[in-house]
N, C-alpha and C. Protein backbone atom coordinates (compact mmCIF):
# COMPACT_ATOMS: atom_id res chain seq x y z
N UNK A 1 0.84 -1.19 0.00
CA UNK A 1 0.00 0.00 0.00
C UNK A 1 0.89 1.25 0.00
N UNK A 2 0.53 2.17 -0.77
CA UNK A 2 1.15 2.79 -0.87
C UNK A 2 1.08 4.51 0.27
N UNK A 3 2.01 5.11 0.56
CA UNK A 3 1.77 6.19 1.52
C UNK A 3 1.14 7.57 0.91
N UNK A 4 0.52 8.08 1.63
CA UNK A 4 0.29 9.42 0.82
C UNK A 4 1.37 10.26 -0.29
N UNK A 5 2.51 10.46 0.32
CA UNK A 5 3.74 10.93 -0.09
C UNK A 5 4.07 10.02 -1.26
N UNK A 6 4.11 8.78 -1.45
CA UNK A 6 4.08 7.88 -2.58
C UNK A 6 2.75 7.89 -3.62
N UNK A 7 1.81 7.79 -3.43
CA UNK A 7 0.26 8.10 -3.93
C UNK A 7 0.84 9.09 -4.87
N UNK A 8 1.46 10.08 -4.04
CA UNK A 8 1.53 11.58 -5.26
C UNK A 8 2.34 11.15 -6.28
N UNK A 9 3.48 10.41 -5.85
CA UNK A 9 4.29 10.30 -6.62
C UNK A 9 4.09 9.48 -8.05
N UNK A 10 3.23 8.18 -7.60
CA UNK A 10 2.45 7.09 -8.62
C UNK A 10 1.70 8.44 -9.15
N UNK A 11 0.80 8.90 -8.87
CA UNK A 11 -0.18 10.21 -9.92
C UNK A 11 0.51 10.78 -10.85
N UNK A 12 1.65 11.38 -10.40
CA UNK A 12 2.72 12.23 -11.24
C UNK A 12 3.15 11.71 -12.21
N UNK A 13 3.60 9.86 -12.25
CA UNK A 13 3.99 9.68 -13.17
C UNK A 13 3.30 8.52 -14.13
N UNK A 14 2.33 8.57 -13.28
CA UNK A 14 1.41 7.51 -13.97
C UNK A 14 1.08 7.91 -15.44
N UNK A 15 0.39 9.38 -16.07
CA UNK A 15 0.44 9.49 -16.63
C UNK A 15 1.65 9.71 -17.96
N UNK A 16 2.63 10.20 -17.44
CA UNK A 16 3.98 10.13 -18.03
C UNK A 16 4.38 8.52 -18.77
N UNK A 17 4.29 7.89 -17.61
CA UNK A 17 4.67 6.45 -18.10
C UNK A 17 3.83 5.69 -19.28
N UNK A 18 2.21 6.11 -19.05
CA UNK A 18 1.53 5.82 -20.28
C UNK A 18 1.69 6.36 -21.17
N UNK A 19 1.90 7.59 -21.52
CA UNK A 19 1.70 8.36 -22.79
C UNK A 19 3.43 8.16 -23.48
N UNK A 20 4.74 7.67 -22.61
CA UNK A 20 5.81 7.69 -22.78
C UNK A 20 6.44 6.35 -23.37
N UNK A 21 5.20 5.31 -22.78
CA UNK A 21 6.12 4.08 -23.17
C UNK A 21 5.26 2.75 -24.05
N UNK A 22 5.47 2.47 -24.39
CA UNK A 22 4.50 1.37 -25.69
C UNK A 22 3.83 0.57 -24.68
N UNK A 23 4.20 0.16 -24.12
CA UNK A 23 4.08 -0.95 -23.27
C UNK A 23 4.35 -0.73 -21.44
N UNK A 24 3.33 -0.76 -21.15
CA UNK A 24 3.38 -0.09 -19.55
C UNK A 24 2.39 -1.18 -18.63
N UNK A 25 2.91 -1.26 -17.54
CA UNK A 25 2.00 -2.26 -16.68
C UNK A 25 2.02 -1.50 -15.23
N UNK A 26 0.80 -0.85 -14.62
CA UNK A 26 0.83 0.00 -13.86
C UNK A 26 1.65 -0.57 -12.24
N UNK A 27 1.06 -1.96 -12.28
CA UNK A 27 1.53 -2.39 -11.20
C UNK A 27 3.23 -2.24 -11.24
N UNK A 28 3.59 -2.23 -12.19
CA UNK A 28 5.63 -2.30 -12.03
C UNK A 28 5.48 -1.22 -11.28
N UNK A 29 5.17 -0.45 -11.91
CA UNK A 29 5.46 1.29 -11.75
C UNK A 29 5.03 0.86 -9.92
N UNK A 30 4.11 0.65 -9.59
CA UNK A 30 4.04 0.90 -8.18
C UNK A 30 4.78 0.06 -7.50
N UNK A 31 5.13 -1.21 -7.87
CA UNK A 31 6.46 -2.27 -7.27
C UNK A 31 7.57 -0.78 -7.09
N UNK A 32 7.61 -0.04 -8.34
CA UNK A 32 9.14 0.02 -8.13
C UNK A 32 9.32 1.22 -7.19
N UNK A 33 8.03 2.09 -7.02
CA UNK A 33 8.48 2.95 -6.28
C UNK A 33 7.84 2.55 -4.81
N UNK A 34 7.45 1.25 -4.22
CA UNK A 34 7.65 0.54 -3.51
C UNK A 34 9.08 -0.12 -2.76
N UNK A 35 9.58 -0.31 -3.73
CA UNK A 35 11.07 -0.90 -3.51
C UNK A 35 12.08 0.13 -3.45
N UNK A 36 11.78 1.13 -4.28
CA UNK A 36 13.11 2.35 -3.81
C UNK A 36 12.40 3.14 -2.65
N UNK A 37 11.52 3.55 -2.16
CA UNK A 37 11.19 3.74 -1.11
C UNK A 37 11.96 2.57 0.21
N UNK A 38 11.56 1.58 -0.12
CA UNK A 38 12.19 0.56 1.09
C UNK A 38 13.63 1.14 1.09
N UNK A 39 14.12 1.03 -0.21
CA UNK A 39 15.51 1.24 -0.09
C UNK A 39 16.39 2.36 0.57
N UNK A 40 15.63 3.45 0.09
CA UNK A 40 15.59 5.17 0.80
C UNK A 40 15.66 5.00 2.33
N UNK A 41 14.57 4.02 2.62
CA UNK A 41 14.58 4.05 4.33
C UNK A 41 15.66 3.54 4.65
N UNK A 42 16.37 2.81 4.32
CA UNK A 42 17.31 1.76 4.73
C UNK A 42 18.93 2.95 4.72
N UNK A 43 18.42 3.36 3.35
CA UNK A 43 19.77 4.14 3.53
C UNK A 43 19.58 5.78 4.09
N UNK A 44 18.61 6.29 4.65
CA UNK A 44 18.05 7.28 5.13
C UNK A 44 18.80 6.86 6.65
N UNK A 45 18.33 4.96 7.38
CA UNK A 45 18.85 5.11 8.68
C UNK A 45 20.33 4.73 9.02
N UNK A 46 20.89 4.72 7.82
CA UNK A 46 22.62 4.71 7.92
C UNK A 46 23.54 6.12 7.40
N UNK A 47 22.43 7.49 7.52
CA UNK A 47 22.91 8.60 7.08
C UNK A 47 23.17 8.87 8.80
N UNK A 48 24.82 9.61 8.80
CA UNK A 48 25.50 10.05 9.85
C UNK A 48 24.54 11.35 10.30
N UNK A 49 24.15 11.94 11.48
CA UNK A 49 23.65 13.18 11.95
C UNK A 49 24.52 13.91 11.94
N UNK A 50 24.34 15.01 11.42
CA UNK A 50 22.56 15.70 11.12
C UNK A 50 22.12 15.13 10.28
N UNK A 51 20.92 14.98 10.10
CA UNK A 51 20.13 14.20 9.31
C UNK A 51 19.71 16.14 8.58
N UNK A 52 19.71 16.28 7.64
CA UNK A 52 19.30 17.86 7.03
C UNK A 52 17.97 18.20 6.58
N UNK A 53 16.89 16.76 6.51
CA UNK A 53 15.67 16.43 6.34
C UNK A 53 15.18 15.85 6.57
N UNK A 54 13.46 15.44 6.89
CA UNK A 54 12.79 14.56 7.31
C UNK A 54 13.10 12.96 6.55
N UNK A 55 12.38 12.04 7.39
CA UNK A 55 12.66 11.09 6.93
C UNK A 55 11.68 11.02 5.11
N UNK A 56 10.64 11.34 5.71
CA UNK A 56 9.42 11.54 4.59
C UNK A 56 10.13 12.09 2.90
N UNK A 57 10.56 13.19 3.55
CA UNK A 57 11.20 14.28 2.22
C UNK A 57 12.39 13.58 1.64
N UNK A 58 13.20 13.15 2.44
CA UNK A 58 14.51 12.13 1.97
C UNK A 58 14.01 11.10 1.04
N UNK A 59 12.81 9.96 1.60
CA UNK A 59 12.27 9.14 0.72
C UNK A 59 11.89 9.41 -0.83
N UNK A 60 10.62 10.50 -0.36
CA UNK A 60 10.14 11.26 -1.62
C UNK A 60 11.01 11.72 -2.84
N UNK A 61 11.94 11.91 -2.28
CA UNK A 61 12.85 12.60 -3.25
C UNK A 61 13.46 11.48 -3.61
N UNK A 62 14.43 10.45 -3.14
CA UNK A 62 14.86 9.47 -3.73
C UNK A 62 14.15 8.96 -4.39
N UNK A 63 12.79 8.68 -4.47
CA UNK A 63 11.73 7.83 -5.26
C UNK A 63 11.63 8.57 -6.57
N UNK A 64 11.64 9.90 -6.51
CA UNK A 64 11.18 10.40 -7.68
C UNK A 64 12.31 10.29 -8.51
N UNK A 65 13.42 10.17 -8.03
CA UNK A 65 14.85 10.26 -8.95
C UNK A 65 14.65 8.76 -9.49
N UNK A 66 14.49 7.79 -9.13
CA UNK A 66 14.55 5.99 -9.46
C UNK A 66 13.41 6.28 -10.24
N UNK A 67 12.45 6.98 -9.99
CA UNK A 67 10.99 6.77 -11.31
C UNK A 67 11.38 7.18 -12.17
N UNK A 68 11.97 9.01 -12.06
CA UNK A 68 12.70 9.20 -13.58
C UNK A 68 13.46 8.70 -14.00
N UNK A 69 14.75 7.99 -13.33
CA UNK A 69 16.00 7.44 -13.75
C UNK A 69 15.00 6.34 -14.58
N UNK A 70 14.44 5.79 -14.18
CA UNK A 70 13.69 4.15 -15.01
C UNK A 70 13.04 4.77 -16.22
N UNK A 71 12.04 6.38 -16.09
CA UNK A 71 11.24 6.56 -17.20
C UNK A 71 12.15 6.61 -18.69
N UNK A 72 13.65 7.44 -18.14
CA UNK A 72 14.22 8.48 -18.74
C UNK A 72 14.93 6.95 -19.62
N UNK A 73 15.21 6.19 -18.95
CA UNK A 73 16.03 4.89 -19.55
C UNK A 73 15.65 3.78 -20.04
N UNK A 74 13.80 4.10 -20.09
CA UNK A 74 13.21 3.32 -21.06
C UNK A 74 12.40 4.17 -22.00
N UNK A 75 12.88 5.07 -22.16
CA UNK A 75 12.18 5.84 -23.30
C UNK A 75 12.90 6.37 -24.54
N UNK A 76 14.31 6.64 -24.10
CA UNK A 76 15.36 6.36 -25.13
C UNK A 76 15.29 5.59 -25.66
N UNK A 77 15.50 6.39 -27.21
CA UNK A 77 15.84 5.21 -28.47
C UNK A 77 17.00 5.89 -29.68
N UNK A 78 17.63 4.60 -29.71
CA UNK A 78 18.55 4.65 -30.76
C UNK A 78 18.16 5.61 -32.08
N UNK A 79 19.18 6.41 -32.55
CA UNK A 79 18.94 7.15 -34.09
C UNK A 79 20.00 6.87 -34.62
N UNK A 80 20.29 7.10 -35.98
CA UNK A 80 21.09 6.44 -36.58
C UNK A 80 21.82 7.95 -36.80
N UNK A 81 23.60 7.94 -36.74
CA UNK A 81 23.98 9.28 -36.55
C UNK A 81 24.12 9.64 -38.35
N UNK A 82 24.33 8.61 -39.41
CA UNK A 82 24.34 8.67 -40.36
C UNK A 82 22.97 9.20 -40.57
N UNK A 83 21.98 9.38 -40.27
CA UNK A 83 20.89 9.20 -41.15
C UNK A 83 19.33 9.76 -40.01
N UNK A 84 19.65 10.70 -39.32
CA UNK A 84 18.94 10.70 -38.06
C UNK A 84 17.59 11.42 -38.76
N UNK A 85 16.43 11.28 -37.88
CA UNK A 85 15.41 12.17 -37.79
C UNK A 85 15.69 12.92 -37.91
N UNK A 86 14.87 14.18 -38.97
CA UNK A 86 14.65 15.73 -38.94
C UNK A 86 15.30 16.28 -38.49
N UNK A 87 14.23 15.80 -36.73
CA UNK A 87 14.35 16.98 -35.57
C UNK A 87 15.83 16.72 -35.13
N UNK A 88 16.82 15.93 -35.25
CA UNK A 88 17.95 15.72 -35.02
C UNK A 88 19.53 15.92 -35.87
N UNK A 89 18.98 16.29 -37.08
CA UNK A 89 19.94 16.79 -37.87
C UNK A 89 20.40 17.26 -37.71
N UNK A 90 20.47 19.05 -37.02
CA UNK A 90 21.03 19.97 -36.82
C UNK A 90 22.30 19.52 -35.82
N UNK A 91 21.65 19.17 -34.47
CA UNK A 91 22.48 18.80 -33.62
C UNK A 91 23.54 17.43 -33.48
N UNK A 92 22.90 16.47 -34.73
CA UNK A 92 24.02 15.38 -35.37
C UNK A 92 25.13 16.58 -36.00
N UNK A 93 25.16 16.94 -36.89
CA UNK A 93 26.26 17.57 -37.85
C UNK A 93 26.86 18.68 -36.88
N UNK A 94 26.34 19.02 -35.83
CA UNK A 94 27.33 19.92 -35.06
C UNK A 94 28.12 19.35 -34.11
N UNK A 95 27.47 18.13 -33.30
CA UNK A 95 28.39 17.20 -32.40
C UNK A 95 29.21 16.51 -33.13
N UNK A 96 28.79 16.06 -34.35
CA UNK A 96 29.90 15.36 -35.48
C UNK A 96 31.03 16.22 -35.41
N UNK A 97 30.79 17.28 -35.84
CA UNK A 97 31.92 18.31 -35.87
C UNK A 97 32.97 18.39 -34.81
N UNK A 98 32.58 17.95 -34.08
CA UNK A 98 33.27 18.24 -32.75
C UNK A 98 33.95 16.98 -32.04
N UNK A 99 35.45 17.08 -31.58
CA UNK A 99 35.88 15.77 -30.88
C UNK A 99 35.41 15.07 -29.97
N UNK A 100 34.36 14.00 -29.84
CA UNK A 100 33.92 13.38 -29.08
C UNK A 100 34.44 13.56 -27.42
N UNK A 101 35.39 13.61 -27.07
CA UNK A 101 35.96 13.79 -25.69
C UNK A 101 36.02 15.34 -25.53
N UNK A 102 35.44 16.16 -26.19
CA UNK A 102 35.53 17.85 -25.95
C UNK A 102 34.22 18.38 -25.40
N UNK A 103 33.03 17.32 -25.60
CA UNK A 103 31.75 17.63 -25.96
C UNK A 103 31.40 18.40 -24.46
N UNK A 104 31.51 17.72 -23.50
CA UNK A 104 30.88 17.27 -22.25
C UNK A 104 31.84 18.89 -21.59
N UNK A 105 32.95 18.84 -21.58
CA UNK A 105 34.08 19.79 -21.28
C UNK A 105 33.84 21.65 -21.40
N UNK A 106 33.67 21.22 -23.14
CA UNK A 106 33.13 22.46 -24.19
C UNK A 106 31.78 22.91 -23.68
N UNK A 107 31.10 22.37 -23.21
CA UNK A 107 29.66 22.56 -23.01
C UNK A 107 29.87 23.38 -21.36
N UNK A 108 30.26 22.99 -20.51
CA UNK A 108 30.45 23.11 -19.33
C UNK A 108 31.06 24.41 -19.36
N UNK A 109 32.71 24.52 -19.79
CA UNK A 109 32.85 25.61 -19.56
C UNK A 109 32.51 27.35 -20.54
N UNK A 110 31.45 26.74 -21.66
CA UNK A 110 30.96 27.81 -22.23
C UNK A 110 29.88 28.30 -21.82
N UNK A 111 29.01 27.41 -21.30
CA UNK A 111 28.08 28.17 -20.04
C UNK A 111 28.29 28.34 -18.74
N UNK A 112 29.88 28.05 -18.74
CA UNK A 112 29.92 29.11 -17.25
C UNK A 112 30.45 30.06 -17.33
N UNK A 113 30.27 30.55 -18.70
CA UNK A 113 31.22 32.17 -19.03
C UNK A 113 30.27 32.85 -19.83
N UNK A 114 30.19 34.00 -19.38
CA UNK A 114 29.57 35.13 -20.27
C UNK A 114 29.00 35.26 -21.41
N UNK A 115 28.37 35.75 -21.83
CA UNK A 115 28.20 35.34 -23.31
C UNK A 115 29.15 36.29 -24.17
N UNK A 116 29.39 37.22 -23.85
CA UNK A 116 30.39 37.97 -24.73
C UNK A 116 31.34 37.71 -24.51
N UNK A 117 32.08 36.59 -23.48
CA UNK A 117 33.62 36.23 -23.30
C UNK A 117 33.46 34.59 -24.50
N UNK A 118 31.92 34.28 -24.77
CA UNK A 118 32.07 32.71 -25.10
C UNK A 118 33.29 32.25 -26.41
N UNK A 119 33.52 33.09 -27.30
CA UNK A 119 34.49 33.32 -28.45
C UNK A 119 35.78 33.12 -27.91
N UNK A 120 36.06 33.81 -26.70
CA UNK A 120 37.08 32.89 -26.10
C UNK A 120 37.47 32.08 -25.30
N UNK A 121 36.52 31.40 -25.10
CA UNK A 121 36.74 29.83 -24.94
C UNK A 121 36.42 29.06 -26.00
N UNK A 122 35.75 29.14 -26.92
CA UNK A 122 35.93 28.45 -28.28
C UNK A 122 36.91 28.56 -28.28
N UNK A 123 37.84 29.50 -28.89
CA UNK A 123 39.26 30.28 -29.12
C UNK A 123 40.29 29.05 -28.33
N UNK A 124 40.24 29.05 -27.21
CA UNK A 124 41.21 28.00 -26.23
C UNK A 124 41.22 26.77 -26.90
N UNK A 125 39.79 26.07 -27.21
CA UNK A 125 39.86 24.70 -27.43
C UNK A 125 40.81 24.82 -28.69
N UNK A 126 41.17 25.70 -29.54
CA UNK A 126 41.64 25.09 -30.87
C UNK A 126 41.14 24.66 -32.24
N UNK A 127 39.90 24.89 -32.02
CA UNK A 127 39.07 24.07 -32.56
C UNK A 127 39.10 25.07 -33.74
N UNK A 128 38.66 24.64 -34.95
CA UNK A 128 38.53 25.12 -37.12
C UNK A 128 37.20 26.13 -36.60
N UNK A 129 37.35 27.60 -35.65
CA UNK A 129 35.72 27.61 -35.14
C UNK A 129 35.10 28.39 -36.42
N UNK A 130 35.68 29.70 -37.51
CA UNK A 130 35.16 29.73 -38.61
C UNK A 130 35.01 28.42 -39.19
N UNK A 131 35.02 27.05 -39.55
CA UNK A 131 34.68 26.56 -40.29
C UNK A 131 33.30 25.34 -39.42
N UNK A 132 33.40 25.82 -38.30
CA UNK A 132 32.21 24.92 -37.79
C UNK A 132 31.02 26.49 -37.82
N UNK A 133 31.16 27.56 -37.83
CA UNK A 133 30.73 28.81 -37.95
C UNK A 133 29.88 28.47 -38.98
N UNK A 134 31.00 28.58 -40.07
CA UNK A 134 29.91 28.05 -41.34
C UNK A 134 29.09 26.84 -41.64
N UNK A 135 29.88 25.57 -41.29
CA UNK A 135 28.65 24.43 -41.59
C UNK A 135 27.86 24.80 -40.59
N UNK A 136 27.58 25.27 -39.67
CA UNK A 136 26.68 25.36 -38.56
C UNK A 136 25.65 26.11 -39.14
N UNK A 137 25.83 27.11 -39.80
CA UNK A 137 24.76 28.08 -40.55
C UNK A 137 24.28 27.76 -41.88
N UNK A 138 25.27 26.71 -42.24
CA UNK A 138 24.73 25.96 -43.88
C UNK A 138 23.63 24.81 -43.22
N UNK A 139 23.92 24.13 -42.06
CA UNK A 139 23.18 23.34 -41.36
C UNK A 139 22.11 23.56 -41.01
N UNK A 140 21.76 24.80 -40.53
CA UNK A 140 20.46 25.45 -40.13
C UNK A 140 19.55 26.07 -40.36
N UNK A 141 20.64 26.49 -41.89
CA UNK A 141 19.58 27.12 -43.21
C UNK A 141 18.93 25.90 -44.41
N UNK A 142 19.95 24.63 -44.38
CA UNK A 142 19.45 23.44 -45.11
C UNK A 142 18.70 22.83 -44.66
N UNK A 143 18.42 22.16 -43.14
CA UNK A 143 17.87 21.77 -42.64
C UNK A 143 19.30 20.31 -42.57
């Protein structure tokens, strides 16, 4: 049975999970935030004091992270980088462009800088940035 604080949580994503996934069986969905709840408690009473929140709010919150973590990782699907959807073109041919191990790095520290400093941190990486300048704008005007 589920707790009030859980109740909300099954509501919230009940609908999400139907409209998100081909194939949905309501009862998982409440197993699972059954079982990460158990789990929350367990590791809620091996957190050192101060405890910084209720036991309730600690749960809640862990539950909702395991519902999304599960929604978010069965709703992904493969695209083909040769040959992607539409809506994915743009952003295939610009990560293409770019060295796979820069992506995660490049991203991070260009939004933690200014927007009128961002040119130089492009600038740092090294990177052809007039020539990703241009396919980027041939990209977005071609589709």
């Amino acid at each position: 049975m589920l707790s009030k604080n859980l109740k909300s949580v099954y509501q919230e994503y009940f609908p999400l999970y139907k409209t998100t996934l081909k194939s949905f069986d309501p009862n998982k969905l409440e197993k699972l935030i059954l079982k990460s709840a158990k789990e929350a408690k367990a590791n809620y009473k091996k957190l050192i004091p101060p405890k910084t929140c209720l036991a309730n709010t600690y749960i809640y919150v862990w539950v909702k992270q395991v519902v999304d973590k599960n929604l978010a990782s069965r709703s992904i699907y493969k695209i083909s980088l040769e040959n992607p959807p539409p809506s994915f073109k743009f952003s295939t041919k610009y990560f293409s462009s770019l060295p796979a191990n820069l992506h995660h790095e490049l991203g991070k520290r260009l939004f933690a800088t200014v927007p009128e400093r961002r040119k130089e941190v492009w600038e740092s990486f090294n990177l052809p940035v007039k020539e990703i300048e241009k396919n980027s704008s041939r990209w977005f005007l071609n589709g």
